[in-house]
PDB file of N, CA and C in Angstrom:
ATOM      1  N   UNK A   1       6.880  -1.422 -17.668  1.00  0.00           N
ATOM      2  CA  UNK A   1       5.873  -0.988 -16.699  1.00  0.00           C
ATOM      3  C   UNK A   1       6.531  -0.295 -15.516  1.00  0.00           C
ATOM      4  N   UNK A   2       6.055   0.602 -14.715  1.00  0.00           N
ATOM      5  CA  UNK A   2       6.866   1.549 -13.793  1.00  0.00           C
ATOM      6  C   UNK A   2       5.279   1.974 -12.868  1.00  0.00           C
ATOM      7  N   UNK A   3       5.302   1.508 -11.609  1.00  0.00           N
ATOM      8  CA  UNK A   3       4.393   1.846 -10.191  1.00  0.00           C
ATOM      9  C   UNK A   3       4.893   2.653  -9.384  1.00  0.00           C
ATOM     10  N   UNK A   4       4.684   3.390  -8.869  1.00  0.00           N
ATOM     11  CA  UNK A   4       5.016   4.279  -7.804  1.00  0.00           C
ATOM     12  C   UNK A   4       4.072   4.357  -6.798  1.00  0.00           C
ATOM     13  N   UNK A   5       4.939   4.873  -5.731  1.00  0.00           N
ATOM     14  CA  UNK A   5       3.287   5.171  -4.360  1.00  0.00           C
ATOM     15  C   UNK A   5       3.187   7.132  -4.511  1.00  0.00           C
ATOM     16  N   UNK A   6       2.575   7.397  -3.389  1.00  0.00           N
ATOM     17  CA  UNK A   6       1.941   8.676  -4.138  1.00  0.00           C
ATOM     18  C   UNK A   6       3.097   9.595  -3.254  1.00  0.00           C
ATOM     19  N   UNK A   7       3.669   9.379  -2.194  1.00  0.00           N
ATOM     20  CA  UNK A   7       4.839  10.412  -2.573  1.00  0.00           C
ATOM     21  C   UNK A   7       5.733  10.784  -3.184  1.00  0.00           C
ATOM     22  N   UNK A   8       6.396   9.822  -4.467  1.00  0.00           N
ATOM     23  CA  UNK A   8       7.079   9.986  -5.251  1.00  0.00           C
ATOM     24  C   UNK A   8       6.649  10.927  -6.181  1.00  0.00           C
ATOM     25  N   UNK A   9       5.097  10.647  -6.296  1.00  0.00           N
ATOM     26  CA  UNK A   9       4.129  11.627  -7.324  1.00  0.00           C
ATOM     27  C   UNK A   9       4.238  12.745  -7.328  1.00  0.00           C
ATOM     28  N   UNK A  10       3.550  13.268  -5.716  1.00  0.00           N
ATOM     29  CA  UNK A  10       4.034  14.579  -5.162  1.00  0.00           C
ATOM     30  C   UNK A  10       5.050  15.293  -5.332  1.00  0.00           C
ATOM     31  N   UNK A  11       6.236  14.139  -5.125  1.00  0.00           N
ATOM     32  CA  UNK A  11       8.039  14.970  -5.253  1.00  0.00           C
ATOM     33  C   UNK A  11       8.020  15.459  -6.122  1.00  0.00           C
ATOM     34  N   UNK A  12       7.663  14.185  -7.458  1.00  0.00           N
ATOM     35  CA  UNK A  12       8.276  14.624  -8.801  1.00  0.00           C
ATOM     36  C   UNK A  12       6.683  15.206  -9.765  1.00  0.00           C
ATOM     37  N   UNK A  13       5.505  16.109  -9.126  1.00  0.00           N
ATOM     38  CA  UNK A  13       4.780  16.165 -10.160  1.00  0.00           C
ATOM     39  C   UNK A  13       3.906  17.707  -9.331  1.00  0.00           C
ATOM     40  N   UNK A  14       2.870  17.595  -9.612  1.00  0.00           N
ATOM     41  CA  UNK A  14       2.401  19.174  -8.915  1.00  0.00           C
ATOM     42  C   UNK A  14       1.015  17.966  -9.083  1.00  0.00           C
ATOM     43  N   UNK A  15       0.590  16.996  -9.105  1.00  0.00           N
ATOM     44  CA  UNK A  15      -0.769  16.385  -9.116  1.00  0.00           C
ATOM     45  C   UNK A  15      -1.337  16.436  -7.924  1.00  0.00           C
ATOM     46  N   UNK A  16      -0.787  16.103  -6.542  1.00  0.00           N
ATOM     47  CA  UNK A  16      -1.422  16.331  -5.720  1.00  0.00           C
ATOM     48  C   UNK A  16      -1.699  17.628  -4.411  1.00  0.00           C
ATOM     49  N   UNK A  17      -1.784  18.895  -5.630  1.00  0.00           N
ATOM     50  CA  UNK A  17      -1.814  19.531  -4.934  1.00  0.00           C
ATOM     51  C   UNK A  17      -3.042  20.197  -4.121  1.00  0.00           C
ATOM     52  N   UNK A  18      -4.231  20.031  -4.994  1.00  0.00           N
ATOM     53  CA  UNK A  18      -5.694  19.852  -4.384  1.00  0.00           C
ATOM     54  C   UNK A  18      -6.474  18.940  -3.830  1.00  0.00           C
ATOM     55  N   UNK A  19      -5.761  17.480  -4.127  1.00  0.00           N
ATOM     56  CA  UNK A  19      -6.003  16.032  -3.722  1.00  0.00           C
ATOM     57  C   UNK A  19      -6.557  15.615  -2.204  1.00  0.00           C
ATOM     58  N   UNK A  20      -7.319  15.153  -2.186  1.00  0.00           N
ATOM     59  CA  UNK A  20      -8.378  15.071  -0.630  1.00  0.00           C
ATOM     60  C   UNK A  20      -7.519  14.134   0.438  1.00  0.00           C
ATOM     61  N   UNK A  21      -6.494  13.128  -0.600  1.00  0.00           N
ATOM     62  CA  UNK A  21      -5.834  11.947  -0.009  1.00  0.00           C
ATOM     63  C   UNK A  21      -4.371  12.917   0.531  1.00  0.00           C
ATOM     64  N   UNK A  22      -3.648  12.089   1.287  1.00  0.00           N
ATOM     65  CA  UNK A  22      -2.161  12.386   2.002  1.00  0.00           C
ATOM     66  C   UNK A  22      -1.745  11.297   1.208  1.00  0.00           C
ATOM     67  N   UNK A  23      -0.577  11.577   0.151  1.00  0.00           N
ATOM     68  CA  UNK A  23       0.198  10.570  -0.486  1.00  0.00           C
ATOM     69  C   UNK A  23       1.483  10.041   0.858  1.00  0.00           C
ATOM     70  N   UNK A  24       1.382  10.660   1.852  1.00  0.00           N
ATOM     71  CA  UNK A  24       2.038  10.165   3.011  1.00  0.00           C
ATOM     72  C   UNK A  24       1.372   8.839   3.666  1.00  0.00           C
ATOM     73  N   UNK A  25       0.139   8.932   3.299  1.00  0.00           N
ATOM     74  CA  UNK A  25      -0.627   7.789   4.033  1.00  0.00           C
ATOM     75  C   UNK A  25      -1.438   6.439   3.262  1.00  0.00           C
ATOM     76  N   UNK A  26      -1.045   5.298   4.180  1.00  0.00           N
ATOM     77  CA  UNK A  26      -1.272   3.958   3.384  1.00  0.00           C
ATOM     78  C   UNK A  26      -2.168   3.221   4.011  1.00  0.00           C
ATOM     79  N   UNK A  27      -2.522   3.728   5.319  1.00  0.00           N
ATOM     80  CA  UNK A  27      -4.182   3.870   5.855  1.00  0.00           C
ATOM     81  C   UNK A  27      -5.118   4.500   5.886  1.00  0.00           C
ATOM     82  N   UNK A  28      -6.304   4.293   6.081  1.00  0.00           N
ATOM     83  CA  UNK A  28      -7.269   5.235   6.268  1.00  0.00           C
ATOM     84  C   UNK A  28      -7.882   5.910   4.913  1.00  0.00           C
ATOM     85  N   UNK A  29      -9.008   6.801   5.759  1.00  0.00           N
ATOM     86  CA  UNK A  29      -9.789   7.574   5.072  1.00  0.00           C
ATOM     87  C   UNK A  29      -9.106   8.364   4.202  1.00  0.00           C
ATOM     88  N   UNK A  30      -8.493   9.045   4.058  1.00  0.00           N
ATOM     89  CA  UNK A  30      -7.184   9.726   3.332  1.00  0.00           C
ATOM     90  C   UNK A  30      -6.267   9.512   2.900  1.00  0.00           C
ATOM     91  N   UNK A  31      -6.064   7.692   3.267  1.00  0.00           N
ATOM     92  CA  UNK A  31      -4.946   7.094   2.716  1.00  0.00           C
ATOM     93  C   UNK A  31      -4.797   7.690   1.002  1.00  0.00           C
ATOM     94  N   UNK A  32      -3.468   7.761   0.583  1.00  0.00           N
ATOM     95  CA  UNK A  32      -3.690   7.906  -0.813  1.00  0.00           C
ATOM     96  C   UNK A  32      -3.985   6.434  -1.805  1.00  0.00           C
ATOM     97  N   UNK A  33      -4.564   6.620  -2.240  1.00  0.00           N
ATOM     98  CA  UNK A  33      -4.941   5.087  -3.402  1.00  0.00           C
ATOM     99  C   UNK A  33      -3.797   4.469  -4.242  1.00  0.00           C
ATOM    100  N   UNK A  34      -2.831   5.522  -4.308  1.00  0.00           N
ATOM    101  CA  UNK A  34      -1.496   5.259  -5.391  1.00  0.00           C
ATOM    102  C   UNK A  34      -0.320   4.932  -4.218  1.00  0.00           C
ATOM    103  N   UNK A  35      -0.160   5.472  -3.069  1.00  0.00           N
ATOM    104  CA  UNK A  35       0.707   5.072  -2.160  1.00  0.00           C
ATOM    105  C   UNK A  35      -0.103   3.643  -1.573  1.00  0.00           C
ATOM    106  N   UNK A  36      -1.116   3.302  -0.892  1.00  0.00           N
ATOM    107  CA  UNK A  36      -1.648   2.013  -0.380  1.00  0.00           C
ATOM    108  C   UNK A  36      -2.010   0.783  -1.898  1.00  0.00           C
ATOM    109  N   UNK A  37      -2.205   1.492  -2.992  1.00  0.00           N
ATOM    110  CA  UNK A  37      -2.200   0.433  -3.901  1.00  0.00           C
ATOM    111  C   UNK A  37      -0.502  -0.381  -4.440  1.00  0.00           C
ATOM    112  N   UNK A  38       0.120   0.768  -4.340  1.00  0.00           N
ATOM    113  CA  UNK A  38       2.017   0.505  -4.769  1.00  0.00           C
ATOM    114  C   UNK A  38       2.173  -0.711  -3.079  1.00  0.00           C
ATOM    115  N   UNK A  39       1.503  -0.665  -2.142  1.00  0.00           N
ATOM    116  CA  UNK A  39       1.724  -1.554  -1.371  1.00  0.00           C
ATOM    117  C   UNK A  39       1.090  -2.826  -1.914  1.00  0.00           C
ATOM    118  N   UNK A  40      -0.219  -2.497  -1.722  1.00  0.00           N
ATOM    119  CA  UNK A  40      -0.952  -4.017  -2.636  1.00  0.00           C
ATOM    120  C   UNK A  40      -0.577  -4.345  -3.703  1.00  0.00           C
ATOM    121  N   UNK A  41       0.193  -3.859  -4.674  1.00  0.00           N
ATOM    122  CA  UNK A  41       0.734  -4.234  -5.884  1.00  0.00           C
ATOM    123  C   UNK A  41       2.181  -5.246  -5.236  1.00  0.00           C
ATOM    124  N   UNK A  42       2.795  -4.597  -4.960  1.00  0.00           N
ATOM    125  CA  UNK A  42       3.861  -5.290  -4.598  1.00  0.00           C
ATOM    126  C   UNK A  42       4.253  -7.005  -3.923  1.00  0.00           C
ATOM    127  N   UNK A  43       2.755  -6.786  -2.564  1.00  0.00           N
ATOM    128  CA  UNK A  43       3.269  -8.573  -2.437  1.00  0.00           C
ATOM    129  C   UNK A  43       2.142  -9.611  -3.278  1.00  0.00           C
ATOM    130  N   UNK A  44       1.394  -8.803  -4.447  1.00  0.00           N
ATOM    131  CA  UNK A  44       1.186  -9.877  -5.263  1.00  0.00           C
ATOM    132  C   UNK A  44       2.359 -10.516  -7.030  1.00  0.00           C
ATOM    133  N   UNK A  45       3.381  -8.904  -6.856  1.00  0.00           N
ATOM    134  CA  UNK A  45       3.981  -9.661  -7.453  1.00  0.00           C
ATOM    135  C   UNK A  45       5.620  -9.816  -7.148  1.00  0.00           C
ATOM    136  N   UNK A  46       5.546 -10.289  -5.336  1.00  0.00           N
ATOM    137  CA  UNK A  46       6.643 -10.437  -4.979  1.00  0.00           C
ATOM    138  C   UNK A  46       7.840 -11.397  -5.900  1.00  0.00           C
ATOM    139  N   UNK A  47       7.511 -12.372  -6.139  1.00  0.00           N
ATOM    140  CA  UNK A  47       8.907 -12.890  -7.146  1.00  0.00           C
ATOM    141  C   UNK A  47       9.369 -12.146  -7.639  1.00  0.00           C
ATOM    142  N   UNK A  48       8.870 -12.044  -8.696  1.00  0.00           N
ATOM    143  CA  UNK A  48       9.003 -11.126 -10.415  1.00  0.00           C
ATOM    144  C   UNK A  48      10.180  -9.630  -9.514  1.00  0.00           C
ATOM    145  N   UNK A  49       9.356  -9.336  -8.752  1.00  0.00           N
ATOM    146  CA  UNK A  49       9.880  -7.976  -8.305  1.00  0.00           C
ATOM    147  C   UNK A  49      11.419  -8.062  -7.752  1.00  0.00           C
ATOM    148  N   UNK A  50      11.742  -9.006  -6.823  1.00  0.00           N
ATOM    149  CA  UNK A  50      12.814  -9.760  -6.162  1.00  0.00           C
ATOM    150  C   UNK A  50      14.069  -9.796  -6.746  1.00  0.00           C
ATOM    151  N   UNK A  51      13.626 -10.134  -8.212  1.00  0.00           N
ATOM    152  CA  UNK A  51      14.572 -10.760  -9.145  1.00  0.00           C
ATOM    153  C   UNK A  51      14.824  -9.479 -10.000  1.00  0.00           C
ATOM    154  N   UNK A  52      14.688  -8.144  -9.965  1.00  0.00           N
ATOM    155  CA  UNK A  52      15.376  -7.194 -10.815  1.00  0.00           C
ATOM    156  C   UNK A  52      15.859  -6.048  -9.851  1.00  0.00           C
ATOM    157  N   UNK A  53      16.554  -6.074 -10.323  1.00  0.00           N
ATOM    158  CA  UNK A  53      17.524  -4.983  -9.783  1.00  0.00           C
ATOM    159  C   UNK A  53      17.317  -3.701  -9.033  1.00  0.00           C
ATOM    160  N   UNK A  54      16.312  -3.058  -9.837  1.00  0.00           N
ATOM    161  CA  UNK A  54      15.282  -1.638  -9.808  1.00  0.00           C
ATOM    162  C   UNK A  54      14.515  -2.344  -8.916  1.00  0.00           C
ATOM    163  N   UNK A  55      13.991  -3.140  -8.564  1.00  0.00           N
ATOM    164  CA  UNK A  55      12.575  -3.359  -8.122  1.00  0.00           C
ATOM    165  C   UNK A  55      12.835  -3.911  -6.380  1.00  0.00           C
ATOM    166  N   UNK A  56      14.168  -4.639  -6.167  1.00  0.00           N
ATOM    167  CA  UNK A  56      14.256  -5.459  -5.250  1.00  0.00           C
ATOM    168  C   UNK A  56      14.098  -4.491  -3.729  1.00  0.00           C
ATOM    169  N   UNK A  57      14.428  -3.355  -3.650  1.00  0.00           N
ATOM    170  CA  UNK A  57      14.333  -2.485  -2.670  1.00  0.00           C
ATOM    171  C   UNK A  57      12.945  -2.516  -2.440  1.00  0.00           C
ATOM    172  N   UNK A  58      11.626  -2.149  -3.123  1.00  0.00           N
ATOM    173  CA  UNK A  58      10.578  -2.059  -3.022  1.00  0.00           C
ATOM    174  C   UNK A  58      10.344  -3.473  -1.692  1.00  0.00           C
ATOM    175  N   UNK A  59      10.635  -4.608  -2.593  1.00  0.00           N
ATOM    176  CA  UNK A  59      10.248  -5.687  -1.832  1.00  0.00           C
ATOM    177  C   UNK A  59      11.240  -5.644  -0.530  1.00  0.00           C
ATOM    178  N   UNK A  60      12.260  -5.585  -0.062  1.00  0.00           N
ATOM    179  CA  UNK A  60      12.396  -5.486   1.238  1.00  0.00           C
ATOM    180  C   UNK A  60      12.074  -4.335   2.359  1.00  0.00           C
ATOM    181  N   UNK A  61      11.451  -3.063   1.501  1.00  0.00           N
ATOM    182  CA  UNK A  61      10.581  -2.288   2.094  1.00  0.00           C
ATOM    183  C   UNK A  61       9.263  -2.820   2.411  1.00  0.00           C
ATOM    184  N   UNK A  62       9.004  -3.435   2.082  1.00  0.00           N
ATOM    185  CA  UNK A  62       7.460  -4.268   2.008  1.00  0.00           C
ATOM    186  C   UNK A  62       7.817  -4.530   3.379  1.00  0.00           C
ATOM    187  N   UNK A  63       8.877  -5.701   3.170  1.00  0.00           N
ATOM    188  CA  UNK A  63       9.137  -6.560   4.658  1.00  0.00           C
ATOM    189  C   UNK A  63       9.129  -5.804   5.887  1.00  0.00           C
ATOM    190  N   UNK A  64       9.257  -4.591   5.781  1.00  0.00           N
ATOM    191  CA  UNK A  64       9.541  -3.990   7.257  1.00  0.00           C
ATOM    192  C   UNK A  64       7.798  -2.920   7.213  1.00  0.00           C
ATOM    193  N   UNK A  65       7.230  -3.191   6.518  1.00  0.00           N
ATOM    194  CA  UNK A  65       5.602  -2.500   7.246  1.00  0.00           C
ATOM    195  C   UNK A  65       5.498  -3.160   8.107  1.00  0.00           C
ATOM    196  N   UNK A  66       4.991  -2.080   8.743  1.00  0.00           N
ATOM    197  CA  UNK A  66       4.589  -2.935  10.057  1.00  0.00           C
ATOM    198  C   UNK A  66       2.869  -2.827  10.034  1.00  0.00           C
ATOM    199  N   UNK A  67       2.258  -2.212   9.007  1.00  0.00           N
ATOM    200  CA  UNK A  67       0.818  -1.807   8.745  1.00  0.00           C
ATOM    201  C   UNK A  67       0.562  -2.717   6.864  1.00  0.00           C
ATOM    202  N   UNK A  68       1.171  -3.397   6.746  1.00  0.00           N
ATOM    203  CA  UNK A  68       1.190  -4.367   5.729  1.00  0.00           C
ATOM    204  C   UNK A  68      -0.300  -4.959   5.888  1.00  0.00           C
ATOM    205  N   UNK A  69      -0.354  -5.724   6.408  1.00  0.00           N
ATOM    206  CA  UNK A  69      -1.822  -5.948   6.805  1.00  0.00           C
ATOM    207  C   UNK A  69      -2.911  -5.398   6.557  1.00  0.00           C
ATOM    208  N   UNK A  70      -3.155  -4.137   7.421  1.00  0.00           N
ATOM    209  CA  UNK A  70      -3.809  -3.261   7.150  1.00  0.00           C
ATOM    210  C   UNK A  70      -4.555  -2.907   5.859  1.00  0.00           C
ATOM    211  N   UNK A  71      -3.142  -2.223   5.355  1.00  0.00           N
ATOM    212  CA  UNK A  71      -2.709  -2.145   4.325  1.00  0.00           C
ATOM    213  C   UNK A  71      -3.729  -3.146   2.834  1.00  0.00           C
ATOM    214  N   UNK A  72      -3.218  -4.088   2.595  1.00  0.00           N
ATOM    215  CA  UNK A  72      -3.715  -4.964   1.879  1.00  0.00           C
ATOM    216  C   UNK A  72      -5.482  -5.219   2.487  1.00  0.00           C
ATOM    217  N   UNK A  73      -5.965  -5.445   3.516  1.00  0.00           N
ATOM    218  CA  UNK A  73      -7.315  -5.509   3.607  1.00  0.00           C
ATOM    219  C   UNK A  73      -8.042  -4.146   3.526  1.00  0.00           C
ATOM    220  N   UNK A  74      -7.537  -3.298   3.610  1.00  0.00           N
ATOM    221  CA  UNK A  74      -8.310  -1.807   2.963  1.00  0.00           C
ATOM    222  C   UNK A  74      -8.114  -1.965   2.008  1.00  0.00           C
ATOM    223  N   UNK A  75      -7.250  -2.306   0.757  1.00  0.00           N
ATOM    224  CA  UNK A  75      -6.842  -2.393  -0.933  1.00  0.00           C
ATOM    225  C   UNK A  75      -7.659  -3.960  -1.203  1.00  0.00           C
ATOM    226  N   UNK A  76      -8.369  -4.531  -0.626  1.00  0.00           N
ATOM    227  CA  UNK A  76      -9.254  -5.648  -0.834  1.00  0.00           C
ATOM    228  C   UNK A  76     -10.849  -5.276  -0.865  1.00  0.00           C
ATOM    229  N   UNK A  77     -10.746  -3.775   0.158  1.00  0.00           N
ATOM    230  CA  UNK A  77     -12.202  -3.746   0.059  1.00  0.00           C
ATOM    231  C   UNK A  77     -13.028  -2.640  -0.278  1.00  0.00           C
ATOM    232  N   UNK A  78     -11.443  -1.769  -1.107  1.00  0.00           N
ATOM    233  CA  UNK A  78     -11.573  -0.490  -1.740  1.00  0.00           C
ATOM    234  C   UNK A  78     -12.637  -0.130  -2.968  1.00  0.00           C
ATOM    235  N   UNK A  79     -13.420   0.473  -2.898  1.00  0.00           N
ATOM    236  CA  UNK A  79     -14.693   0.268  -3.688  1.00  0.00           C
ATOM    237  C   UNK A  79     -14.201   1.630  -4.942  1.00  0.00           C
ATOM    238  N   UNK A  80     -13.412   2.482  -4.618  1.00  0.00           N
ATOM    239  CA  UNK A  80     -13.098   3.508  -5.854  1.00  0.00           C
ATOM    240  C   UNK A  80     -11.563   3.890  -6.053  1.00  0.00           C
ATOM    241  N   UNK A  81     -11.271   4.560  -7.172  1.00  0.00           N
ATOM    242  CA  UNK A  81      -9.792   4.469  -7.190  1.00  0.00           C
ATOM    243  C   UNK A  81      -9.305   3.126  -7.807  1.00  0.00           C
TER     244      UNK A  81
END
């Protein structure tokens, strides 16, 4: 299995090039759904993630949002995407 947030998408793809969302953003109205969901994905499967090699950076990026919060209660009450 392999998650990404949505600027990686951008880097490596031409998908968001008409896209209404900012894969820069993990709030808001424009937040992108693939960058703020790769956040909500992450501290539900903080262990698992911790413990491999590839993955462990993600989780101490987690640790330093400072919009983590946020973050996760907009991806709680996200009705599309």
């Amino acid at each position: 299995p392999y998650t990404s947030g949505g600027a990686y998408i951008n880097k490596m793809s031409d998908h968001c090039g008409d896209c209404e969302f900012d894969p820069k953003k993990r709030v808001g109205d424009d937040a992108c759904p693939f960058t703020a969901g790769y956040w909500a994905f992450t501290p539900r499967h903080r262990d698992m993630l911790a413990r491999n090699n590839r993955t462990r950076r993600a989780v101490s990026s987690m640790d330093r949002l400072g919009d983590l919060e946020a973050v996760l209660e907009q991806e709680s009450a996200r009705d599309r995407f």
